[in-house]
C-alpha atoms as a PDB file:
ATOM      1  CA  UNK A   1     112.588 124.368 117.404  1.00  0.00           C
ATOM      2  CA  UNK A   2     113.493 125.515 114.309  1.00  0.00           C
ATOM      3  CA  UNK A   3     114.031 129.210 114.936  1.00  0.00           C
ATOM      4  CA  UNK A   4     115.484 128.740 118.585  1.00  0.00           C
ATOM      5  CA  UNK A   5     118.481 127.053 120.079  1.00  0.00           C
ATOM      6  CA  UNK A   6     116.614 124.362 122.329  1.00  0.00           C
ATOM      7  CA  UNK A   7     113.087 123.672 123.393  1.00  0.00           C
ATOM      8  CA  UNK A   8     112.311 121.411 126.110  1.00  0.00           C
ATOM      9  CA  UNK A   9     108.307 119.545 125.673  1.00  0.00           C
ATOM     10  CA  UNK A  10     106.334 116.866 126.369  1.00  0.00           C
ATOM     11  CA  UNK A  11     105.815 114.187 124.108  1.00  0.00           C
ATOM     12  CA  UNK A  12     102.049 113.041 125.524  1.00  0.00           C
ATOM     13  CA  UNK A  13     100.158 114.558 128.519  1.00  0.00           C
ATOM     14  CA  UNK A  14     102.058 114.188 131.980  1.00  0.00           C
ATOM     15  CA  UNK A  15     100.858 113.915 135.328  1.00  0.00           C
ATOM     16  CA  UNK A  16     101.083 116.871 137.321  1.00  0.00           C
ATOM     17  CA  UNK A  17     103.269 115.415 139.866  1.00  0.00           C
ATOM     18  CA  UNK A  18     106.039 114.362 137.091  1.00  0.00           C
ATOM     19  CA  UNK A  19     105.523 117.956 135.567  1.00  0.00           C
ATOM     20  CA  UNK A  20     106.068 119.813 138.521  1.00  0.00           C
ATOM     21  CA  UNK A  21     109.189 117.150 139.729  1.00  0.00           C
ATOM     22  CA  UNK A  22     110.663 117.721 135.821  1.00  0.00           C
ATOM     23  CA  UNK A  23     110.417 121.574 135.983  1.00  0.00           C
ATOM     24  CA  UNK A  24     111.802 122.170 139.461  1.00  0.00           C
ATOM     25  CA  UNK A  25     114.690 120.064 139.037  1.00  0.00           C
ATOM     26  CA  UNK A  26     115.464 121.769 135.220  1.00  0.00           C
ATOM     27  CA  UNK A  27     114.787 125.419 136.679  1.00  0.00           C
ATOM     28  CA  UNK A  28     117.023 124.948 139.667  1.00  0.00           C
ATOM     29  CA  UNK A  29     119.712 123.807 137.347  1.00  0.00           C
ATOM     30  CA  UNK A  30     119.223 126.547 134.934  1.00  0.00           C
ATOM     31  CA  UNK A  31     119.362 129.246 137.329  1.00  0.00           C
ATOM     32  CA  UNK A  32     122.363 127.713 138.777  1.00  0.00           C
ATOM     33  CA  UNK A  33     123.983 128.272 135.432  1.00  0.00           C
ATOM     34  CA  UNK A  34     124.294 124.408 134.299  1.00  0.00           C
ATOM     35  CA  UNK A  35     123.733 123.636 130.455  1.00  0.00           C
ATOM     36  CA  UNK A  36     120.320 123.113 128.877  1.00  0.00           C
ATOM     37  CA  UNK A  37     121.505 119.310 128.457  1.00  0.00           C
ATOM     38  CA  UNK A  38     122.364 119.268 132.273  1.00  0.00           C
ATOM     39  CA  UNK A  39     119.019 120.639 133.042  1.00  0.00           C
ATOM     40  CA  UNK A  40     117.192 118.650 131.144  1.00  0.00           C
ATOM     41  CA  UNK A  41     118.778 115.196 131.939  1.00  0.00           C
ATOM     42  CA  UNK A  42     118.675 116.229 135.679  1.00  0.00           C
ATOM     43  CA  UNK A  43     114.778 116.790 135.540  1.00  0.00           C
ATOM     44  CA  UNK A  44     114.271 113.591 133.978  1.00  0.00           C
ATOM     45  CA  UNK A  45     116.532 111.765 136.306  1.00  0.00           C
ATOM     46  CA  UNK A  46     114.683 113.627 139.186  1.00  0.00           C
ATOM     47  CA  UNK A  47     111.298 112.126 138.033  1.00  0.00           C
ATOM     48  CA  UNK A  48     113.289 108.873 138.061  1.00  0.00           C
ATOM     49  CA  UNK A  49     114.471 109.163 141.367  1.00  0.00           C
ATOM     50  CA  UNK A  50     110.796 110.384 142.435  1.00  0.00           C
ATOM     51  CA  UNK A  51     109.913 106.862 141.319  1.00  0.00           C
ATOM     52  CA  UNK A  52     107.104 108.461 139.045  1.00  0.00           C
ATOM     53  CA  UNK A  53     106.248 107.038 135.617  1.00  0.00           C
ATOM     54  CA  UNK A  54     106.667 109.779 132.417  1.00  0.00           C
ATOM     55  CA  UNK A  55     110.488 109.978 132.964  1.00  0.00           C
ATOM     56  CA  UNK A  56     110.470 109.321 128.929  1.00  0.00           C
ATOM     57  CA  UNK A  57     108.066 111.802 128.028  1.00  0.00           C
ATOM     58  CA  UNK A  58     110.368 114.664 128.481  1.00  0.00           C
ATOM     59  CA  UNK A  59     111.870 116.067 125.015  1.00  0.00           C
ATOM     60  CA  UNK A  60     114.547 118.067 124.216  1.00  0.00           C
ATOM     61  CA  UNK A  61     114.869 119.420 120.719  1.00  0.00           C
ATOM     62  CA  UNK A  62     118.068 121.097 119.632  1.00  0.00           C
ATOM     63  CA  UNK A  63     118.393 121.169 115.719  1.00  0.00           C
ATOM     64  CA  UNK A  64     120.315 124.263 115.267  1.00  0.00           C
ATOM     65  CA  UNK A  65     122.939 123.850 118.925  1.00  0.00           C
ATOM     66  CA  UNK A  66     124.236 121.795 120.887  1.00  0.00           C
ATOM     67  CA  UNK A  67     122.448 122.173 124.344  1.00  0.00           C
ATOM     68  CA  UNK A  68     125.488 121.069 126.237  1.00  0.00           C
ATOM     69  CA  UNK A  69     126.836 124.724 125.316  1.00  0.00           C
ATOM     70  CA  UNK A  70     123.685 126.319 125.904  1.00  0.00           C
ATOM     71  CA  UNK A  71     123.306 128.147 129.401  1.00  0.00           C
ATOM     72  CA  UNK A  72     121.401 131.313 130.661  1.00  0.00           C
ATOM     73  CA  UNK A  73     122.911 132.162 134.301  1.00  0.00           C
ATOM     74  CA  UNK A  74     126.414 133.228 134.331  1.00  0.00           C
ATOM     75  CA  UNK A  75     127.793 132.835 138.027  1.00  0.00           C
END
């Protein structure tokens, strides 16, 4: 995190049911250009939704950027 712009972890271990609910929703969202923030909250919220448990072991370090203005897909 110190070197990069944003890195998105788990805190503890995760269940592979939250992991795989977390990482579709942030992909999707990434590929459909949306913000590293907007990823990330929507694969948390998406494990929410799910009704699963880890929703708060998602992390998202950015100590060098904002992540709101960080985005990979230009459409």
């Amino acid at each position: 995190a110190q070197h990069i712009d944003c890195v998105a972890g788990m805190s503890e271990e995760i269940g592979d049911t939250d992991a795989r609910a977390f990482a579709a929703a942030f992909y999707e969202a990434l590929a459909y250009g949306r913000s590293v923030r907007t990823a990330f909250d929507l694969g948390r919220n998406r494990i929410d939704l799910y009704g699963l448990k880890d929703e708060d072991v998602p992390q998202l370090l950015a100590p060098n950027s904002d992540p709101a203005t960080v985005s990979f897909a230009k459409l």
